[in-house]
N, C-alpha and C. Protein backbone atom coordinates (compact mmCIF):
# COMPACT_ATOMS: atom_id res chain seq x y z
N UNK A 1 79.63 1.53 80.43
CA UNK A 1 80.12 0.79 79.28
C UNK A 1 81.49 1.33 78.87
N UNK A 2 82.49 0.61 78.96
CA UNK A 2 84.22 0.95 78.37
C UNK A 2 83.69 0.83 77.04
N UNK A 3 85.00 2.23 76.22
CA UNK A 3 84.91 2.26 75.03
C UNK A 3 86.54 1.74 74.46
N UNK A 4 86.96 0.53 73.88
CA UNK A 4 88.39 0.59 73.17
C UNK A 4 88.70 1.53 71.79
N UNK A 5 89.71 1.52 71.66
CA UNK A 5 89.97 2.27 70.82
C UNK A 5 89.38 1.98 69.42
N UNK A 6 89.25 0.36 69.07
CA UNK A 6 89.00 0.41 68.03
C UNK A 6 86.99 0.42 67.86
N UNK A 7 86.28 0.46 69.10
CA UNK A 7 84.95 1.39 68.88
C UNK A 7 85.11 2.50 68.43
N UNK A 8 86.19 3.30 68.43
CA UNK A 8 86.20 4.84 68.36
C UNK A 8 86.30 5.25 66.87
N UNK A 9 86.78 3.92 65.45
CA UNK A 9 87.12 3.95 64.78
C UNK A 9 86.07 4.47 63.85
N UNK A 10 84.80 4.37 63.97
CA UNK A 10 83.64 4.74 63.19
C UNK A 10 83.34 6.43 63.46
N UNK A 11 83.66 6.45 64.54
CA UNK A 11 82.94 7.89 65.21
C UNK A 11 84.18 8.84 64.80
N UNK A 12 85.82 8.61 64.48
CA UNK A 12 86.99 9.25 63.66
C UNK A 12 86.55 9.50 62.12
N UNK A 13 86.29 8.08 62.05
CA UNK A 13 85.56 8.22 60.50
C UNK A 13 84.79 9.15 59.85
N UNK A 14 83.40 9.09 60.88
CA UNK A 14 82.74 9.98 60.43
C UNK A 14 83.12 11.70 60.62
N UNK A 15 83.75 11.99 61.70
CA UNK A 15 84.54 13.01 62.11
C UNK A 15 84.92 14.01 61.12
N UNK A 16 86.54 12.56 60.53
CA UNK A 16 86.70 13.07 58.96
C UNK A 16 85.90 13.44 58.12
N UNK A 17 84.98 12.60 57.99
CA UNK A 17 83.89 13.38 56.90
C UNK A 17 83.29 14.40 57.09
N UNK A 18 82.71 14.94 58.36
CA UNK A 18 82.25 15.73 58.37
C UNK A 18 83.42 17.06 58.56
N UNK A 19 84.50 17.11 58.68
CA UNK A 19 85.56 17.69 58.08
C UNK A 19 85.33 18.63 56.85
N UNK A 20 85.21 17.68 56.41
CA UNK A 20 85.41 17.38 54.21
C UNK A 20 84.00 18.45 53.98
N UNK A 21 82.28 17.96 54.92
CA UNK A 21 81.04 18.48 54.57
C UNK A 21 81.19 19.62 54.82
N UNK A 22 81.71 20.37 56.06
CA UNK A 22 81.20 21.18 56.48
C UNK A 22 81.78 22.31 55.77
N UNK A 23 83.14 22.38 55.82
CA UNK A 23 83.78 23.08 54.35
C UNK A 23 83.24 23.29 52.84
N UNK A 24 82.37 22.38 52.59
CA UNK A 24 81.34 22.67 51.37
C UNK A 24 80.03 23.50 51.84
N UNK A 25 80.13 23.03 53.14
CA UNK A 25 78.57 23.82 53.69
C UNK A 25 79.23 25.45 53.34
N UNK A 26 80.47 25.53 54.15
CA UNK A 26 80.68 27.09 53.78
C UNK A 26 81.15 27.30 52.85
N UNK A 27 81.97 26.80 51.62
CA UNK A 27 81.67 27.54 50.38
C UNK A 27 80.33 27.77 50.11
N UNK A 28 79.22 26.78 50.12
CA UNK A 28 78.21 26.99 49.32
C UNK A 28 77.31 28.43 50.54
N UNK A 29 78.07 28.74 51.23
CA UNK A 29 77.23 29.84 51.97
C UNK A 29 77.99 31.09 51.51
N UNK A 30 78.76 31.36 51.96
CA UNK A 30 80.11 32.15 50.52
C UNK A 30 79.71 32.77 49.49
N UNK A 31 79.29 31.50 48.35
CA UNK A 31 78.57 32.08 47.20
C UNK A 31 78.12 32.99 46.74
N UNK A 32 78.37 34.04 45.81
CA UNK A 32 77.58 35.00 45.64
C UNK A 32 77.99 36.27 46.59
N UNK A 33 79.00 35.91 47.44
CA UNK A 33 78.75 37.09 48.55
C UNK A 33 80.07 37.75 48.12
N UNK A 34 80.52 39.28 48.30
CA UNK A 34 81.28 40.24 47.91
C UNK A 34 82.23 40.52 49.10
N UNK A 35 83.55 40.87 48.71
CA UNK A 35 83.93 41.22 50.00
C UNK A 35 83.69 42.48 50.88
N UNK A 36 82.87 43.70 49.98
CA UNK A 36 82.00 44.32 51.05
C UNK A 36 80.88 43.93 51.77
N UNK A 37 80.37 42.88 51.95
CA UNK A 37 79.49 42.61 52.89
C UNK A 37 80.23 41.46 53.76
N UNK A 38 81.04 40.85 53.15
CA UNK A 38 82.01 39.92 54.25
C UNK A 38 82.98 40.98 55.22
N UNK A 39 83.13 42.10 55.34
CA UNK A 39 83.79 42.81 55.66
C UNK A 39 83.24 44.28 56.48
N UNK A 40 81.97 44.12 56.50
CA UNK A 40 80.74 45.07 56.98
C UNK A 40 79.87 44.79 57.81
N UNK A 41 79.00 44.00 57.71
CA UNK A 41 78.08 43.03 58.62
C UNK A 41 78.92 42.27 59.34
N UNK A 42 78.31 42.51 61.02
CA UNK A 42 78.78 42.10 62.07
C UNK A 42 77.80 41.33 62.76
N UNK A 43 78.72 40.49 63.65
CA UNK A 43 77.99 39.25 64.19
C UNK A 43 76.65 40.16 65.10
N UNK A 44 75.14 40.09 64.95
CA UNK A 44 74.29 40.81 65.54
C UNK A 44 74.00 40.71 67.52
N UNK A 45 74.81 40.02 67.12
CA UNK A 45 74.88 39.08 68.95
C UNK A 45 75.30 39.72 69.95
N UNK A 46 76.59 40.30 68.98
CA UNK A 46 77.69 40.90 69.58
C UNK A 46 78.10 42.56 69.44
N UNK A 47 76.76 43.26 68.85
CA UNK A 47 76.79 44.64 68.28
C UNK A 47 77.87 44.81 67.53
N UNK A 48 77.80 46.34 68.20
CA UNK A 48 79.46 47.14 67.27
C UNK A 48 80.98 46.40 67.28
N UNK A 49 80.60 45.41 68.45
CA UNK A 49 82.03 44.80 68.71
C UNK A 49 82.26 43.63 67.81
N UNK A 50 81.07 42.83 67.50
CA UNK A 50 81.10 41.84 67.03
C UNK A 50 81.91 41.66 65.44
N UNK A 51 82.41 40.32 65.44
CA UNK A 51 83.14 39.58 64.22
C UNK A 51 82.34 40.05 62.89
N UNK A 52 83.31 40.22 62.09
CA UNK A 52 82.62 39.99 60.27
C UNK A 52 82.90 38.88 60.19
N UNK A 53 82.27 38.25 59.20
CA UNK A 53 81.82 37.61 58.27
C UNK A 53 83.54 36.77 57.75
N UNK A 54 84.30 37.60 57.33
CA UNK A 54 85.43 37.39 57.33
C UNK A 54 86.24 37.69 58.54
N UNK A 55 86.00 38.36 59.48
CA UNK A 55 86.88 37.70 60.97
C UNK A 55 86.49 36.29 60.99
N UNK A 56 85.18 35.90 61.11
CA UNK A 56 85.01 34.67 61.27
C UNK A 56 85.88 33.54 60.96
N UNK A 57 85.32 33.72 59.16
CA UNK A 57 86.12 33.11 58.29
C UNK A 57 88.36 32.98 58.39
N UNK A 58 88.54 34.02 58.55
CA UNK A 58 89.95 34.07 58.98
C UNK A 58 90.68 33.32 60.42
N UNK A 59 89.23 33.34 61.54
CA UNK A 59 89.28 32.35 62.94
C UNK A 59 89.31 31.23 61.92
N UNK A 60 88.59 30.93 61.47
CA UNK A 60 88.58 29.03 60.91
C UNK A 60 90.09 28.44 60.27
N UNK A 61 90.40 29.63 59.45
CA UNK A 61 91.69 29.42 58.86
C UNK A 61 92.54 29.49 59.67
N UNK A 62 92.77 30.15 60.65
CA UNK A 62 93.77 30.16 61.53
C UNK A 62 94.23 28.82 62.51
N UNK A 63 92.55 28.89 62.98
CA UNK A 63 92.57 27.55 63.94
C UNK A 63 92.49 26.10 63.34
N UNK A 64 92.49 26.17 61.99
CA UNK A 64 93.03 24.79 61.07
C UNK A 64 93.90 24.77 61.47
N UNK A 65 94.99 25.27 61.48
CA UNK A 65 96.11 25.58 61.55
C UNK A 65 96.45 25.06 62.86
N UNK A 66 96.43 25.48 63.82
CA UNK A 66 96.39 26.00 65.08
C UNK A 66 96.16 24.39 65.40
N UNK A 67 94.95 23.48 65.19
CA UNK A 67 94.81 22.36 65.67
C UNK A 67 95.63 21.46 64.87
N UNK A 68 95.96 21.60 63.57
CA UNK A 68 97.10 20.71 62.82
C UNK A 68 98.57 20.63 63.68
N UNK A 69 98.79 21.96 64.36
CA UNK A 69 99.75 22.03 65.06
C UNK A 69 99.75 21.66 66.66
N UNK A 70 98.79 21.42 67.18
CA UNK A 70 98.68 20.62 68.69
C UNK A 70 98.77 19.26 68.05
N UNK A 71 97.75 18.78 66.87
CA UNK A 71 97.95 17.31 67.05
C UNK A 71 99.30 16.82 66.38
N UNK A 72 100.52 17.81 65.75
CA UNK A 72 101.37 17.39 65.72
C UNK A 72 102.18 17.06 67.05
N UNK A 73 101.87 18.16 67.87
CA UNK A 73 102.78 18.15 69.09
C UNK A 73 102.38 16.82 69.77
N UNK A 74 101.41 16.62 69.64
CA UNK A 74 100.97 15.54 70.78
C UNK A 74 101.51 13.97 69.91
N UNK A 75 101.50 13.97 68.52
CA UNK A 75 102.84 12.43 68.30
C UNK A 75 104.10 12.83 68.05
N UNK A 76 104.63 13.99 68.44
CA UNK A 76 106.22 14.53 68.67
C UNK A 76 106.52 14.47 70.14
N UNK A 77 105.56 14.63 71.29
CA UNK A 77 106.02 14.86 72.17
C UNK A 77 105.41 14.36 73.00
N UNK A 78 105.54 13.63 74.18
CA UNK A 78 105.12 12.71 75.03
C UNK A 78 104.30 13.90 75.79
N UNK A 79 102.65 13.41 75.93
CA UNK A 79 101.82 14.38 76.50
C UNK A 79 101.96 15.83 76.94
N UNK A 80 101.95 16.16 75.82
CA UNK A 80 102.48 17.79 75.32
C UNK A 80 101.20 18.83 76.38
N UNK A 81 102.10 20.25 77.26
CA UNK A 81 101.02 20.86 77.32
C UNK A 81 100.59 21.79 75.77
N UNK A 82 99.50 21.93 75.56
CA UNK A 82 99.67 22.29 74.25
C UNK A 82 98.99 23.91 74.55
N UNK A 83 99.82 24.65 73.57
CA UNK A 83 99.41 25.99 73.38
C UNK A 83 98.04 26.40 73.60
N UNK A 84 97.84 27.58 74.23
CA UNK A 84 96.80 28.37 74.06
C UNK A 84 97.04 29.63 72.77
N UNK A 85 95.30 30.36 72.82
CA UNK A 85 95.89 31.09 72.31
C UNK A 85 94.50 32.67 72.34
N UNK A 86 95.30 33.51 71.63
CA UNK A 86 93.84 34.50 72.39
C UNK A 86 93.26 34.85 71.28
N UNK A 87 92.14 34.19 70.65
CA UNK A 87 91.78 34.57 69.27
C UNK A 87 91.08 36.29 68.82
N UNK A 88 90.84 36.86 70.14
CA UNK A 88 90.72 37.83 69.78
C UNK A 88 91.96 38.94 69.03
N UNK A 89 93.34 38.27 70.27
CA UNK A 89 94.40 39.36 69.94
C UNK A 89 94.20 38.60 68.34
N UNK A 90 94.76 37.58 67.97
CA UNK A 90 94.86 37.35 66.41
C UNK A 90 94.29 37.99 65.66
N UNK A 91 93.36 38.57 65.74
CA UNK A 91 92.35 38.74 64.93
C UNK A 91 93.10 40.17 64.90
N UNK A 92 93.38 40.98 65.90
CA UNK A 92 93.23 42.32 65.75
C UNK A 92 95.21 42.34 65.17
N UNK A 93 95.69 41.40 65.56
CA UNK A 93 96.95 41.59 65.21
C UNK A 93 97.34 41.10 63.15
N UNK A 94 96.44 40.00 63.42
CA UNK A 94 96.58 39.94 62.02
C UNK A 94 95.87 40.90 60.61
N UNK A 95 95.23 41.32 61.49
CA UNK A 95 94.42 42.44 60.63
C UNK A 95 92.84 41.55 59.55
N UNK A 96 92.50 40.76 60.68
CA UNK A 96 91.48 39.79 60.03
C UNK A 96 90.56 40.45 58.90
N UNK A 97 90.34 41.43 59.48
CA UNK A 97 88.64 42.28 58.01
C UNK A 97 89.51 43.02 56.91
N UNK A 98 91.06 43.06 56.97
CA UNK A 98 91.44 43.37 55.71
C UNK A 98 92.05 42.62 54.63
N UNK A 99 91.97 41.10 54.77
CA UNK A 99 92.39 40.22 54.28
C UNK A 99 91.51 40.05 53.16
N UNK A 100 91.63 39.21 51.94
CA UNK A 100 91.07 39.07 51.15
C UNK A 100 89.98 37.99 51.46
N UNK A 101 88.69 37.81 51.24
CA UNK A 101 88.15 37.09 51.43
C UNK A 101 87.88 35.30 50.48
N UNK A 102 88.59 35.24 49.35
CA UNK A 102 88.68 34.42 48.43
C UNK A 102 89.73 33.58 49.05
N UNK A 103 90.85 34.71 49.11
CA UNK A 103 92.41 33.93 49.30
C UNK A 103 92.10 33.43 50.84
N UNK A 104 91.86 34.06 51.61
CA UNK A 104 91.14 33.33 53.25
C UNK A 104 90.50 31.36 53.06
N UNK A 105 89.20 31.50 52.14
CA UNK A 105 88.64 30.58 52.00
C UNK A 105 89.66 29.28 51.38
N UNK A 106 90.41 30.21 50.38
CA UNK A 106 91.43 29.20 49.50
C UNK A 106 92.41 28.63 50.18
N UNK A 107 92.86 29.16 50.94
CA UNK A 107 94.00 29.12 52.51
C UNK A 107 93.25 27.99 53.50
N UNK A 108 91.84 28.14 53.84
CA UNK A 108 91.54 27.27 54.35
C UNK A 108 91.20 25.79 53.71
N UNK A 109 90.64 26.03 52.45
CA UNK A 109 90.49 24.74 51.50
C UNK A 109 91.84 24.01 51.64
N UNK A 110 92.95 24.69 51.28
CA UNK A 110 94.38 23.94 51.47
C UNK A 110 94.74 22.94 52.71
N UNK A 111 94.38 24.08 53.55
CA UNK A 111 94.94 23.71 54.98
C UNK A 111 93.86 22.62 55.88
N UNK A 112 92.31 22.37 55.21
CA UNK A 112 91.56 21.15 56.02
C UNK A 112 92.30 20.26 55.10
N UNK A 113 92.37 20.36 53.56
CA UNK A 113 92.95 19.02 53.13
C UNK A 113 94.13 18.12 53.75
N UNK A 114 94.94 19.23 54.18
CA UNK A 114 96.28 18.88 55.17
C UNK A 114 95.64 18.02 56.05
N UNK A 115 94.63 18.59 57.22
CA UNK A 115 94.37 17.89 58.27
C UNK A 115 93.28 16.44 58.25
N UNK A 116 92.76 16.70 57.32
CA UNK A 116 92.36 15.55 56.48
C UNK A 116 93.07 14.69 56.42
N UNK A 117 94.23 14.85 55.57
CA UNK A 117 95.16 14.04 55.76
C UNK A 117 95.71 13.34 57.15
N UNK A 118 96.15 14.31 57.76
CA UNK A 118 96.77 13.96 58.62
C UNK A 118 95.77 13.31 59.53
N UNK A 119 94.42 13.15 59.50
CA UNK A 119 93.96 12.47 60.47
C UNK A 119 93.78 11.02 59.88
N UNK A 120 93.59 10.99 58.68
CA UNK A 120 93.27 9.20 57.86
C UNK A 120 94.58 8.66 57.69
N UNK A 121 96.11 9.28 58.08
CA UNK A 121 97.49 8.31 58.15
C UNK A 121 97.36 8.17 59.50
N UNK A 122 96.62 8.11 60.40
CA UNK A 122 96.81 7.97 62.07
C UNK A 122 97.16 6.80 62.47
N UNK A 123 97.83 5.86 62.37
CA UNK A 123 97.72 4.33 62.78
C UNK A 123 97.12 4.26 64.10
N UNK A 124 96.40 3.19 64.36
CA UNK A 124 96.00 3.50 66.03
C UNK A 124 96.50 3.36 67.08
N UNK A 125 98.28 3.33 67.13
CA UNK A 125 98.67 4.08 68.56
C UNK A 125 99.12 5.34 68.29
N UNK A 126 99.15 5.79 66.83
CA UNK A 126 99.06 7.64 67.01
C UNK A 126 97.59 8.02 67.57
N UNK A 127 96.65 7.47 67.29
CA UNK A 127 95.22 7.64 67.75
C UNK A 127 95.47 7.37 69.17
N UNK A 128 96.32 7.09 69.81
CA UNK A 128 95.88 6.73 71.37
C UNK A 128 96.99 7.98 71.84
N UNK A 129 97.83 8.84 70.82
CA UNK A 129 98.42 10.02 71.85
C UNK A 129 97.54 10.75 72.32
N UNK A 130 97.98 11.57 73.46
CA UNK A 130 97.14 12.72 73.87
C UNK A 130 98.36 13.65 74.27
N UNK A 131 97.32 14.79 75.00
CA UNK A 131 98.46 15.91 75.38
C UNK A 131 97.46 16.91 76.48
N UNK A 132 97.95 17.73 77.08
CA UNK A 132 97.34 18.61 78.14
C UNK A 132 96.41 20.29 77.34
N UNK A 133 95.23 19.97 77.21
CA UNK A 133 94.83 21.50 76.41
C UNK A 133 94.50 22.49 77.29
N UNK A 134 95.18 23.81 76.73
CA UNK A 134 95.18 24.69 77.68
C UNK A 134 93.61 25.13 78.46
N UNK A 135 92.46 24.18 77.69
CA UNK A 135 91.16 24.53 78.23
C UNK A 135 90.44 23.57 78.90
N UNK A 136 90.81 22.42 78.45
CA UNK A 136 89.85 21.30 78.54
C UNK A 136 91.08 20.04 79.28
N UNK A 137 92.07 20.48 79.57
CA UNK A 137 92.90 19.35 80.39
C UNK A 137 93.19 18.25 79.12
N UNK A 138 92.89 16.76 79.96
CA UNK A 138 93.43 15.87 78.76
C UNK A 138 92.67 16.06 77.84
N UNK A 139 93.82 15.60 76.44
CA UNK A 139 92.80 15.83 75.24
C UNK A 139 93.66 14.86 74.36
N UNK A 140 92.88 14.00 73.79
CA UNK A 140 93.33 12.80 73.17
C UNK A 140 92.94 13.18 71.49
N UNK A 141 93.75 12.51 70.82
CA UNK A 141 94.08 12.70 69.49
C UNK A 141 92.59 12.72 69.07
N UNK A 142 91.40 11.71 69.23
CA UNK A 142 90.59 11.35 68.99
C UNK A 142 89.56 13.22 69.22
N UNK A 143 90.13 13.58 70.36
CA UNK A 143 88.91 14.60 70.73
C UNK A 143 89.58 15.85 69.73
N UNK A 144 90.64 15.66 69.09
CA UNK A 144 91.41 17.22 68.49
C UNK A 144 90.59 16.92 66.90
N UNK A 145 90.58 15.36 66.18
CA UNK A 145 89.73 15.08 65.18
C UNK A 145 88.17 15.79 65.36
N UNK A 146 87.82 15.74 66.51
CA UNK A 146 86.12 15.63 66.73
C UNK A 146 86.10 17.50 67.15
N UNK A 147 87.14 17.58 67.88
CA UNK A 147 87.06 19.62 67.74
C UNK A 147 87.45 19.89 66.49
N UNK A 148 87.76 20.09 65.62
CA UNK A 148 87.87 20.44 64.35
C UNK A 148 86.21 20.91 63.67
N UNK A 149 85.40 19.65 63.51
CA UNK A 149 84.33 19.97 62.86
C UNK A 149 82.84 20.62 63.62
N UNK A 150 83.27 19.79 65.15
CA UNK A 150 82.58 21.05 66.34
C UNK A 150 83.07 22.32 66.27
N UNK A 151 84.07 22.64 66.20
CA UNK A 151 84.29 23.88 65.87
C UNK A 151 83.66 24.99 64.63
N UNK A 152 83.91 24.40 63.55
CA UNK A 152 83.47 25.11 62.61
C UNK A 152 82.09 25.05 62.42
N UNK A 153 81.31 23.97 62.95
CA UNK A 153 79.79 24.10 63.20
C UNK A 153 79.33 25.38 63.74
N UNK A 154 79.94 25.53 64.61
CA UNK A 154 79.04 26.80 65.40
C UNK A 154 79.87 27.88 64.86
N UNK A 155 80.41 27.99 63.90
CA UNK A 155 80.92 29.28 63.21
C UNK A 155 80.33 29.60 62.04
N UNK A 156 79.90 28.18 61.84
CA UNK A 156 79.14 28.14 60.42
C UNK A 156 77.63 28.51 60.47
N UNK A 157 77.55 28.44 62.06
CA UNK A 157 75.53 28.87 62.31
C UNK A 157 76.14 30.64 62.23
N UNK A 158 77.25 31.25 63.21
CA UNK A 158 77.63 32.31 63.27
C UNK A 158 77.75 32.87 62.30
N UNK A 159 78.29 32.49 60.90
CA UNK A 159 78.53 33.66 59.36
C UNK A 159 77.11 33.38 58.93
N UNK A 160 76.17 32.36 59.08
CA UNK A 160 74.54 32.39 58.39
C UNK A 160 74.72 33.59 59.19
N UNK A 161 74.65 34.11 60.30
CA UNK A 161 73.49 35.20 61.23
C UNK A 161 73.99 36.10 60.76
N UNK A 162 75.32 36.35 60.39
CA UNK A 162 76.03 37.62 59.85
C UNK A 162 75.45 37.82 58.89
N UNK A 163 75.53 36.95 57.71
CA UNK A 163 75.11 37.23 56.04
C UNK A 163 73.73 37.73 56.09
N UNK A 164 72.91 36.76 57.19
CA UNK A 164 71.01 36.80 57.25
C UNK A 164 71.21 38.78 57.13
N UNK A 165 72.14 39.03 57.72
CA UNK A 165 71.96 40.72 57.77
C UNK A 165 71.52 41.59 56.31
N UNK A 166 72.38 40.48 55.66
CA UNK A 166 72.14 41.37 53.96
C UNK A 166 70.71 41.99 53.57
């Protein structure tokens, strides 16, 4: 079964929204929590090596970012290869577990609203750019909307397992 672009228009839709949810899912997980235990408890998966709570949180903020800036490249630039990047060095270069954990969350509240944005002005031949991802080959505007909230899903099961530590 071919899919046109404008089938795809419901499944962007909801995309966005779940954008908007999942960002409430993690404030409301947040709640209550201090930045010594966002900054102490480590991912259990991953022992002594593993992410806090706020590494986590600081990956999400970053890679808002990070994907606001491929899907710019890809309607600036005719099928862009688009950046990689090594989220571990970030983490250790930016100094992720000493950041504040409020101003992190607040940084990210800012920065989905951005991409929020920027995905509901898309007219649909910005929806039909794509560009080359350094992991996954082609990657169409449509799939950078739909990694956004796949993304933070499984980060968002990842800070429950951290916090479950408390």
């Amino acid at each position: 079964m071919s899919h046109t672009n404008a089938d795809l228009t419901p499944i962007r839709e909801r995309q966005i929204t779940l954008m908007q949810h999942t960002l409430g899912i993690l404030g409301n997980i947040l709640a209550g929590v201090d930045q010594a235990t966002m900054t102490t408890l480590r991912d259990p998966n991953d022992g002594a090596k593993g992410w806090t709570a706020l590494e986590v949180l600081c990956h999400l903020r970053d890679y808002d970012e990070i994907f606001y800036q491929r899907a710019c490249l890809m309607l600036e630039q005719e099928y862009p290869h688009l950046p990689g990047y090594d989220h571990e060095a970030l983490a250790i270069e930016r100094r992720y577990n000493e950041q504040d954990f409020r101003q992190v969350y607040d940084d990210l509240v800012r920065s989905r609203q951005r991409l929020v944005e920027f995905f509901q002005g898309l007219t649909e031949s910005q929806w039909a750019r794509a560009g080359v991802h350094p992991e996954r080959g082609h990657f169409t505007m449509t799939d950078a909307c739909v990694q956004v909230g796949t993304h933070e899903a499984l980060h968002l099961e990842q800070i429950t397992r951290i916090l479950r530590g408390r």
